[in-house]
PDB file of N, CA and C in Angstrom:
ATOM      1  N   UNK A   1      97.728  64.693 -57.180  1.00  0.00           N
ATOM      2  CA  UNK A   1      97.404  65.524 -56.059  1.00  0.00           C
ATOM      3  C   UNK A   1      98.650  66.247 -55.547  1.00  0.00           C
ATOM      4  N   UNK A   2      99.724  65.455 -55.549  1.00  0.00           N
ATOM      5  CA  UNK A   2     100.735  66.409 -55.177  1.00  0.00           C
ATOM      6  C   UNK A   2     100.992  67.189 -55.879  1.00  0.00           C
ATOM      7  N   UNK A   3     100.759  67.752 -57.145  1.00  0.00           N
ATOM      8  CA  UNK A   3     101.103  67.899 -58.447  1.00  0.00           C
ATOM      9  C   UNK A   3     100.606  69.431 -57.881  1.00  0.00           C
ATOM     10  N   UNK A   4      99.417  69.210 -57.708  1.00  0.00           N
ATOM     11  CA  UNK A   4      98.755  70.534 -57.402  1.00  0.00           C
ATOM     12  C   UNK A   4      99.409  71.074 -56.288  1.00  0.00           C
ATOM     13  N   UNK A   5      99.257  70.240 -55.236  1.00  0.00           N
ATOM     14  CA  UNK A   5      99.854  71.166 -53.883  1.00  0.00           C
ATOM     15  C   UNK A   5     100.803  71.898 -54.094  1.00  0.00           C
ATOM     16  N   UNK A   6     102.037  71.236 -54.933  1.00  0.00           N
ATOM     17  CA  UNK A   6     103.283  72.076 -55.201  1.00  0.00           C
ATOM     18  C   UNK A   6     102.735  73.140 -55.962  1.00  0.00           C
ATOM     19  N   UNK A   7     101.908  73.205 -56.945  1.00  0.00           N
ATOM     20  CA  UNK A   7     101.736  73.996 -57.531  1.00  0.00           C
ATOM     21  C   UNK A   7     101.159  75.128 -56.792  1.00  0.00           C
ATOM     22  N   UNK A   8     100.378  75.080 -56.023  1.00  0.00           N
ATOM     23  CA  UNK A   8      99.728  75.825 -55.054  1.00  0.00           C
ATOM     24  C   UNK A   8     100.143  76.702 -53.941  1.00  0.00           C
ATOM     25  N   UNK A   9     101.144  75.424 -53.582  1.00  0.00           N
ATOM     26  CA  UNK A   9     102.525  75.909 -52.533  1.00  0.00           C
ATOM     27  C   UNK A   9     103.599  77.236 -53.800  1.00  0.00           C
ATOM     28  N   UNK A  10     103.406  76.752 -54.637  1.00  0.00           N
ATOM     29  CA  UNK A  10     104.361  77.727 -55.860  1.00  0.00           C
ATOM     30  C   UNK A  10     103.862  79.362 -55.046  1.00  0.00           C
ATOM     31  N   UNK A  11     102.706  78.804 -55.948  1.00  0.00           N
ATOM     32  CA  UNK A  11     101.941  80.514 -56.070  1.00  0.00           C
ATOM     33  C   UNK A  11     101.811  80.938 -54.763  1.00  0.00           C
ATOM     34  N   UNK A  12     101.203  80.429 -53.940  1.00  0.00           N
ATOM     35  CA  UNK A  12     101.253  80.968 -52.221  1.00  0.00           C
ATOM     36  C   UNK A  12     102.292  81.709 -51.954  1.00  0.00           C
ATOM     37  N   UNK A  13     103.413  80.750 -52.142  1.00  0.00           N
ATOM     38  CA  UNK A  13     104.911  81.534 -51.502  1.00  0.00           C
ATOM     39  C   UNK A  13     105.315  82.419 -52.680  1.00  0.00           C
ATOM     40  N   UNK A  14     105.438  82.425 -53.721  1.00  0.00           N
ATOM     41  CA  UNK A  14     105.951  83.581 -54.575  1.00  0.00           C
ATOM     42  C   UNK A  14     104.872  84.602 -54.317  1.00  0.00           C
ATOM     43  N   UNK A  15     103.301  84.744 -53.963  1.00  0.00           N
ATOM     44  CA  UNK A  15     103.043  86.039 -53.976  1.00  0.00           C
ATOM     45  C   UNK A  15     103.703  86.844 -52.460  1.00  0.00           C
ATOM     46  N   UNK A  16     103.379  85.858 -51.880  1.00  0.00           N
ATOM     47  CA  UNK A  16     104.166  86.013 -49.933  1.00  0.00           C
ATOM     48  C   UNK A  16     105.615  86.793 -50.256  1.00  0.00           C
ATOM     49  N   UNK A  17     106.176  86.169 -50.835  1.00  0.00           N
ATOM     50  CA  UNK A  17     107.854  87.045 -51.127  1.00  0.00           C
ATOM     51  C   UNK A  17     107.256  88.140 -51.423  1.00  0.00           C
ATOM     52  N   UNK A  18     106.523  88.182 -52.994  1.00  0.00           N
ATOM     53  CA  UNK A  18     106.693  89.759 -54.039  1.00  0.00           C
ATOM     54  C   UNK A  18     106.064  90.304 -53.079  1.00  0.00           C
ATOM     55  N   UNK A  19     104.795  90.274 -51.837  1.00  0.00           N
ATOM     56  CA  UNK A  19     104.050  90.952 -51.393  1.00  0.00           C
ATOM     57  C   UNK A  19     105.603  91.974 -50.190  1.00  0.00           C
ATOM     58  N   UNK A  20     105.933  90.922 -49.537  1.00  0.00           N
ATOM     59  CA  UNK A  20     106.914  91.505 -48.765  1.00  0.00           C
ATOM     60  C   UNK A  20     108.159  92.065 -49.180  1.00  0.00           C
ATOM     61  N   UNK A  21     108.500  91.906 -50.373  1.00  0.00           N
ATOM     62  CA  UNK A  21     109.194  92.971 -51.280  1.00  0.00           C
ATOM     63  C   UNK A  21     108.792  94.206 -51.859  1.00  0.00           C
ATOM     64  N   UNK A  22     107.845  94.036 -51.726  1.00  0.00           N
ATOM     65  CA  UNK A  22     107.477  95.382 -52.669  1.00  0.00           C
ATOM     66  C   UNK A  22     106.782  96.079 -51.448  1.00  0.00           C
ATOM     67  N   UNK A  23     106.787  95.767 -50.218  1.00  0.00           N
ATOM     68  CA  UNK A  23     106.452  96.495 -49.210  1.00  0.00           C
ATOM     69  C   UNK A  23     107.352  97.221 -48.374  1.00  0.00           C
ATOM     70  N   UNK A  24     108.689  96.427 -48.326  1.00  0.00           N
ATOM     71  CA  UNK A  24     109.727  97.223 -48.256  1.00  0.00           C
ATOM     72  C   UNK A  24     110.806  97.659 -48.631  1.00  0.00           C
ATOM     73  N   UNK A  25     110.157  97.842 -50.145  1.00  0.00           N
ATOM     74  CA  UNK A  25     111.735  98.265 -51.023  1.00  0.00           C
ATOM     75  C   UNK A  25     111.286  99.745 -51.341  1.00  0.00           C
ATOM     76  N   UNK A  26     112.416 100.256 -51.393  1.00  0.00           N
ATOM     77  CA  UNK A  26     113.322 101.603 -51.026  1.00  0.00           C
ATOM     78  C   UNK A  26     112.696 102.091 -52.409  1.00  0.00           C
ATOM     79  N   UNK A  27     112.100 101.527 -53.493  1.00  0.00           N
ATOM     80  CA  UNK A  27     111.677 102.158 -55.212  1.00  0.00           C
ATOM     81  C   UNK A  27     110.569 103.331 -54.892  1.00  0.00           C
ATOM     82  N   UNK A  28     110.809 103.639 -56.298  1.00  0.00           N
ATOM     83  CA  UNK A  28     109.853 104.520 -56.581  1.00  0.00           C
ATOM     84  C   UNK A  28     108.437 103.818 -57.406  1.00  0.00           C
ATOM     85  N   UNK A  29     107.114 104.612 -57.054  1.00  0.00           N
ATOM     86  CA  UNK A  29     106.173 103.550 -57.719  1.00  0.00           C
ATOM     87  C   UNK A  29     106.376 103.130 -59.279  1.00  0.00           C
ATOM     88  N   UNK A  30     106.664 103.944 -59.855  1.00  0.00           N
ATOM     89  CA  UNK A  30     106.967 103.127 -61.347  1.00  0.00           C
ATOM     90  C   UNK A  30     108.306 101.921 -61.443  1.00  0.00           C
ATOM     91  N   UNK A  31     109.172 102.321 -60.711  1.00  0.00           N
ATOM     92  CA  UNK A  31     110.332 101.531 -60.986  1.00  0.00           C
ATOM     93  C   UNK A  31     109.499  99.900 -59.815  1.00  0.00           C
ATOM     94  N   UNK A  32     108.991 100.308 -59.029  1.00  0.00           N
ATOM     95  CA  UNK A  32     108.490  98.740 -58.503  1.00  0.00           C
ATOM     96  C   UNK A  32     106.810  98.102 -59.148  1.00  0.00           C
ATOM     97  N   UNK A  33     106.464  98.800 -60.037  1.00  0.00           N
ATOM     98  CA  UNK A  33     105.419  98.396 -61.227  1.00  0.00           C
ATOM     99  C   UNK A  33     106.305  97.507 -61.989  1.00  0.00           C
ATOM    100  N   UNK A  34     107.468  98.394 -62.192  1.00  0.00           N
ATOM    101  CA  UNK A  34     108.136  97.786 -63.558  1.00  0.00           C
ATOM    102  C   UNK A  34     108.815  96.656 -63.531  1.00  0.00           C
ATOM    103  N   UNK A  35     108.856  96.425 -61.987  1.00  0.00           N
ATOM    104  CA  UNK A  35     109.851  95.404 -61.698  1.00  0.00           C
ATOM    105  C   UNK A  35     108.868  94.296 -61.257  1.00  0.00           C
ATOM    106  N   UNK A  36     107.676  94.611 -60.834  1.00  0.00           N
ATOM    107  CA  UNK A  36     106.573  93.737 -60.622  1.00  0.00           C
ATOM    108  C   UNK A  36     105.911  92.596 -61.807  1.00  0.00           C
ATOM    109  N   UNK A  37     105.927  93.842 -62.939  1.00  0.00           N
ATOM    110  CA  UNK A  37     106.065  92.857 -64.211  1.00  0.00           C
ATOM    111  C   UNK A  37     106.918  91.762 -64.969  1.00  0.00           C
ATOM    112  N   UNK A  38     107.792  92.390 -64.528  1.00  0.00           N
ATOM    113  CA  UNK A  38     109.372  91.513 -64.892  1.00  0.00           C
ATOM    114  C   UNK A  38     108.943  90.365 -63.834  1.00  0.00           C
ATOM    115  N   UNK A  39     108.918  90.410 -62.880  1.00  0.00           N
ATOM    116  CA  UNK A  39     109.001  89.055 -61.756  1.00  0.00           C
ATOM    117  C   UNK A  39     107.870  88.545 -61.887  1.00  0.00           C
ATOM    118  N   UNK A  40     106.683  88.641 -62.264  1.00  0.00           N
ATOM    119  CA  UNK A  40     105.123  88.305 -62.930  1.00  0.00           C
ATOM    120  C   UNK A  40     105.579  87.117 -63.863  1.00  0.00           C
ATOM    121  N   UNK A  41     105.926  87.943 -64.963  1.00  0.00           N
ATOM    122  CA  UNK A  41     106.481  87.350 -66.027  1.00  0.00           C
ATOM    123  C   UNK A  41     107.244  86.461 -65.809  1.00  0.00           C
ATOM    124  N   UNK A  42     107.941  86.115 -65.064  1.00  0.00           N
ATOM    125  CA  UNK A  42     108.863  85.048 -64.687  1.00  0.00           C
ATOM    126  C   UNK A  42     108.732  84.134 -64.231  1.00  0.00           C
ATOM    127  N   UNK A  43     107.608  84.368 -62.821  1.00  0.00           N
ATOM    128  CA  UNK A  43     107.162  83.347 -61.804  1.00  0.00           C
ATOM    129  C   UNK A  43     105.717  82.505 -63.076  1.00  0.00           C
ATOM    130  N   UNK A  44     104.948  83.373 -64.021  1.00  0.00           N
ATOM    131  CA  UNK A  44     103.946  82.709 -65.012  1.00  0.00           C
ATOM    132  C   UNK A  44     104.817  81.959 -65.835  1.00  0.00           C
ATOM    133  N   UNK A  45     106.207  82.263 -66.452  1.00  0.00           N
ATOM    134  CA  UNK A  45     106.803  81.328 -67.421  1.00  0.00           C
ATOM    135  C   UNK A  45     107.499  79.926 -66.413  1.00  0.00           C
ATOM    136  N   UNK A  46     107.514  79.956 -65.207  1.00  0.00           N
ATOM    137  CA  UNK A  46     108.158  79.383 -64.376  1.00  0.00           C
ATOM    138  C   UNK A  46     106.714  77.709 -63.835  1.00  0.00           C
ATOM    139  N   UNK A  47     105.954  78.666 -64.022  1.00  0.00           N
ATOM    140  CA  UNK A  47     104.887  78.001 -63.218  1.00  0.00           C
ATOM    141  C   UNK A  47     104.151  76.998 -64.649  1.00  0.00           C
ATOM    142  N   UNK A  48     103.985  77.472 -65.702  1.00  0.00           N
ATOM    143  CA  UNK A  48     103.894  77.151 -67.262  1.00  0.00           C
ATOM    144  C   UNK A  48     104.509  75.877 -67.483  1.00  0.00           C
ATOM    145  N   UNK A  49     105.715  76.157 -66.931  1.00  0.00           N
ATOM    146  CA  UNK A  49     107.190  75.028 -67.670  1.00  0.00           C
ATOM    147  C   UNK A  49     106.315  73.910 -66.127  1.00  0.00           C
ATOM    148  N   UNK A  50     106.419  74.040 -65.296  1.00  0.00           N
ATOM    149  CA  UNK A  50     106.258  73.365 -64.342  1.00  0.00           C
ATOM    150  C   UNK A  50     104.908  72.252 -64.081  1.00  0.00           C
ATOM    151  N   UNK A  51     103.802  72.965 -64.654  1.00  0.00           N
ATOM    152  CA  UNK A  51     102.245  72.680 -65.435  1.00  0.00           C
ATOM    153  C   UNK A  51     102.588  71.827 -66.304  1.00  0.00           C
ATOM    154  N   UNK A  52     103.459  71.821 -67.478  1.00  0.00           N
ATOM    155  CA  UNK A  52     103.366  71.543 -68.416  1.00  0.00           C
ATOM    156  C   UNK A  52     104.575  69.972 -68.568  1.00  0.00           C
ATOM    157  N   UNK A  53     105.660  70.174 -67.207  1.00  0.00           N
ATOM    158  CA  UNK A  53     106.063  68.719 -66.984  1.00  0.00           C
ATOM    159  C   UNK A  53     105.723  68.028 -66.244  1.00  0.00           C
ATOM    160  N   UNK A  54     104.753  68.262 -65.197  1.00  0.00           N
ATOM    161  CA  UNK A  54     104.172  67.392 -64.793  1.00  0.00           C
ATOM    162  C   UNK A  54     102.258  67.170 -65.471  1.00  0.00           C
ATOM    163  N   UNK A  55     102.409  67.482 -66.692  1.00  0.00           N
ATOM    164  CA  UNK A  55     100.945  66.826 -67.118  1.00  0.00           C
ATOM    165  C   UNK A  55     101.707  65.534 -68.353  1.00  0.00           C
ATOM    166  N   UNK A  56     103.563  66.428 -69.157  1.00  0.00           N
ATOM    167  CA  UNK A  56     103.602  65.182 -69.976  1.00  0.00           C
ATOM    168  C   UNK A  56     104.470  64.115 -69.004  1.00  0.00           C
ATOM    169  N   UNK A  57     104.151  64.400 -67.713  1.00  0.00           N
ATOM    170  CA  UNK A  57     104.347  62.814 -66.316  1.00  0.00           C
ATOM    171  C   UNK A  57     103.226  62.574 -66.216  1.00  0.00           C
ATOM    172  N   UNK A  58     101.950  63.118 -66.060  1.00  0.00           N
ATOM    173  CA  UNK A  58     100.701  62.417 -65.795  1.00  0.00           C
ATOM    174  C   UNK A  58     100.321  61.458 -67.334  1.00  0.00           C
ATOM    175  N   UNK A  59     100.776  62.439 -68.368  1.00  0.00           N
ATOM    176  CA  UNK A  59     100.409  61.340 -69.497  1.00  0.00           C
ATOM    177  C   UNK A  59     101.020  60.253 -70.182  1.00  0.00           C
ATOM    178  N   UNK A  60     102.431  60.269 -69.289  1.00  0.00           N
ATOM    179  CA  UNK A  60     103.044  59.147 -69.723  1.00  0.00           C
ATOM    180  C   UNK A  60     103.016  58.096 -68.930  1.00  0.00           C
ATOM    181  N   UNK A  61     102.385  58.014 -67.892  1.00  0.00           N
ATOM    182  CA  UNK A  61     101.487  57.391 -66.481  1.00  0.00           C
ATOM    183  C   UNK A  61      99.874  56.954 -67.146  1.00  0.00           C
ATOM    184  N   UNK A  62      99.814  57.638 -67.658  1.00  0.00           N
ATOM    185  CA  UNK A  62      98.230  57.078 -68.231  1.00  0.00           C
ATOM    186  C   UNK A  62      98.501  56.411 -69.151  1.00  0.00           C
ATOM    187  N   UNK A  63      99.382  56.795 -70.307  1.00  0.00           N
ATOM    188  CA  UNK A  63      99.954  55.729 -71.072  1.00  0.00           C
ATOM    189  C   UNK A  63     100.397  54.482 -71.424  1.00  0.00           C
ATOM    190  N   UNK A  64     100.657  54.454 -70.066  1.00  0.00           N
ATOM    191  CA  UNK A  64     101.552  53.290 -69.713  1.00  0.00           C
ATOM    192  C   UNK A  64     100.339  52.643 -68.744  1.00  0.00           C
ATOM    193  N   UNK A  65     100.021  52.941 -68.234  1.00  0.00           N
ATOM    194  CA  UNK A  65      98.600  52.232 -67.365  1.00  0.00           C
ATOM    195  C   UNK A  65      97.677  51.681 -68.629  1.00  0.00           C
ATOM    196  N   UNK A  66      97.518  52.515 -69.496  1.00  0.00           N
ATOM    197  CA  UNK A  66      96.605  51.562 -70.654  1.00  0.00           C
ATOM    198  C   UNK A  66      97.458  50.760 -71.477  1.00  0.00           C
ATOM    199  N   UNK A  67      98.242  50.673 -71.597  1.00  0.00           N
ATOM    200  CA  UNK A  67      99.256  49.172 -72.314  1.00  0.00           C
ATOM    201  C   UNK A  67      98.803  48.426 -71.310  1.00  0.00           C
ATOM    202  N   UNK A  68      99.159  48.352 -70.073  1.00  0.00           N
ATOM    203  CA  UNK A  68      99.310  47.824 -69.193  1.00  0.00           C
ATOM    204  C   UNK A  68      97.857  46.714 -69.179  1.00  0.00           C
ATOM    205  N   UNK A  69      96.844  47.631 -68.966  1.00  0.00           N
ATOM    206  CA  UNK A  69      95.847  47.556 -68.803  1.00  0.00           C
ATOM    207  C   UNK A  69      95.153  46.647 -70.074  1.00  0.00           C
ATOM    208  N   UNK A  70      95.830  47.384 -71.034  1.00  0.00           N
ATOM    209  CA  UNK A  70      95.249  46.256 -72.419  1.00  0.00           C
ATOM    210  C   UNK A  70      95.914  45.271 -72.690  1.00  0.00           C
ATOM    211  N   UNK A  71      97.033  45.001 -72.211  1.00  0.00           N
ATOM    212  CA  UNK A  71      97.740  43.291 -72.204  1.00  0.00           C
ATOM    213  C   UNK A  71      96.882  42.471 -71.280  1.00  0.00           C
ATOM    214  N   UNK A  72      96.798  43.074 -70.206  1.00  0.00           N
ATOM    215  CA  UNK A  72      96.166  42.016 -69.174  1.00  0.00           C
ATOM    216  C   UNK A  72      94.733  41.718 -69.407  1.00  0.00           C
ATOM    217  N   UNK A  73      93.938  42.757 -70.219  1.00  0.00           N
ATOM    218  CA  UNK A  73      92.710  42.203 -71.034  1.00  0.00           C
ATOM    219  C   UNK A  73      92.886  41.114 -71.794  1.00  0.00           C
ATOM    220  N   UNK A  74      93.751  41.593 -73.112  1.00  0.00           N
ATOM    221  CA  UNK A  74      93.854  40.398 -73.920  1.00  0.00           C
ATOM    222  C   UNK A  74      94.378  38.914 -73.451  1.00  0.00           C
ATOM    223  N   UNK A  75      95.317  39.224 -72.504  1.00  0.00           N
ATOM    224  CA  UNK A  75      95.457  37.584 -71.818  1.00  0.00           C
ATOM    225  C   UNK A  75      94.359  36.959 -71.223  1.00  0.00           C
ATOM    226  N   UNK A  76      93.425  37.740 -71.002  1.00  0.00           N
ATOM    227  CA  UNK A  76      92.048  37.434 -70.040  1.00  0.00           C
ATOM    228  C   UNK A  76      91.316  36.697 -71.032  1.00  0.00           C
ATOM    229  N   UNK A  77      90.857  37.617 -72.127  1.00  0.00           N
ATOM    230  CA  UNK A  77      90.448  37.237 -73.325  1.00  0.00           C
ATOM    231  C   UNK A  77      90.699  35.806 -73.888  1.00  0.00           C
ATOM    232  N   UNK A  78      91.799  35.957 -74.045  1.00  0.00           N
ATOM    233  CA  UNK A  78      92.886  34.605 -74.396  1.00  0.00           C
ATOM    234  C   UNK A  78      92.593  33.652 -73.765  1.00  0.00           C
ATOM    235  N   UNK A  79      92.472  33.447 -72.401  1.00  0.00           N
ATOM    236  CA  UNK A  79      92.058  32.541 -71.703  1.00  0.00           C
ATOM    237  C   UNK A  79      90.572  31.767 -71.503  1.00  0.00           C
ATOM    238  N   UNK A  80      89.957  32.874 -71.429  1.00  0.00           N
ATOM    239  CA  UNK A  80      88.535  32.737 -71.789  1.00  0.00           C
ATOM    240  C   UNK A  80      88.041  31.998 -73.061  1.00  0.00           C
ATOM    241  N   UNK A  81      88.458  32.268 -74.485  1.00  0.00           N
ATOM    242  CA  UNK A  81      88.412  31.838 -75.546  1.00  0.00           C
ATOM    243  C   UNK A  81      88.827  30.345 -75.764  1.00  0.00           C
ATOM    244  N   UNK A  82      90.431  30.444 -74.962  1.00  0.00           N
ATOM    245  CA  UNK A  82      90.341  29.094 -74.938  1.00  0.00           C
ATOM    246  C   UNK A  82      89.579  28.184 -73.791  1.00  0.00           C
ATOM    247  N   UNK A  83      89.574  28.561 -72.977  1.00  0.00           N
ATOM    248  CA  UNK A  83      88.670  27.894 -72.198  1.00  0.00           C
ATOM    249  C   UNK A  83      86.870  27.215 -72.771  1.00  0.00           C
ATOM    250  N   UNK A  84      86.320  28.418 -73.675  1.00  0.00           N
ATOM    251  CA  UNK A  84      85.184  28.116 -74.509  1.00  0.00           C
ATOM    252  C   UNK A  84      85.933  27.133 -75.166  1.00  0.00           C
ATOM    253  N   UNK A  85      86.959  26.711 -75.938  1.00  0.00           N
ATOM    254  CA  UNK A  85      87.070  26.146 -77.256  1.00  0.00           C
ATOM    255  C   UNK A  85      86.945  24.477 -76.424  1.00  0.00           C
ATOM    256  N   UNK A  86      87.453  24.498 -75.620  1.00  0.00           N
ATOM    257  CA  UNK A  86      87.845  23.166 -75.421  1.00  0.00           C
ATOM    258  C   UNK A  86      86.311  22.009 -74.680  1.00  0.00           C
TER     259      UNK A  86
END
């Protein structure tokens, strides 16, 4: 959940900047198109890298929750079994 908020908080505030940049900069319309793309492009490769380390943190969290999760079965197991045997 936080994962998202930041992510959310990302995009909120980077369009909030470009919006108030490009409202009062001194360009001409092509040169602040052109520069709109460039900073597009940046804040999507930015936001990508950012997506993409916190999902291989969510999956090395799930990962590790199912080891976890399957030791403490098999000891359960284990116990149980012997408990039948005797």
């Amino acid at each position: 959940m936080k994962a998202l908020k930041f992510i959310a908080s990302f995009v909120v505030g980077a369009g909030a900047g470009l919006a108030a940049g490009y409202l009062t900069a001194p360009r001409s319309g092509k040169e602040s198109r052109e520069k709109l793309v460039d900073e597009s492009k940046e804040y999507k490769d930015a936001l990508e890298k950012a997506a993409t380390e916190k999902l291989a943190e969510a999956k090395s969290i799930l990962n590790k929750t199912i080891k976890e999760k399957t030791a403490q079965g098999k000891e359960v197991l284990d116990r149980v079994a012997e408990k039948a045997t005797m």
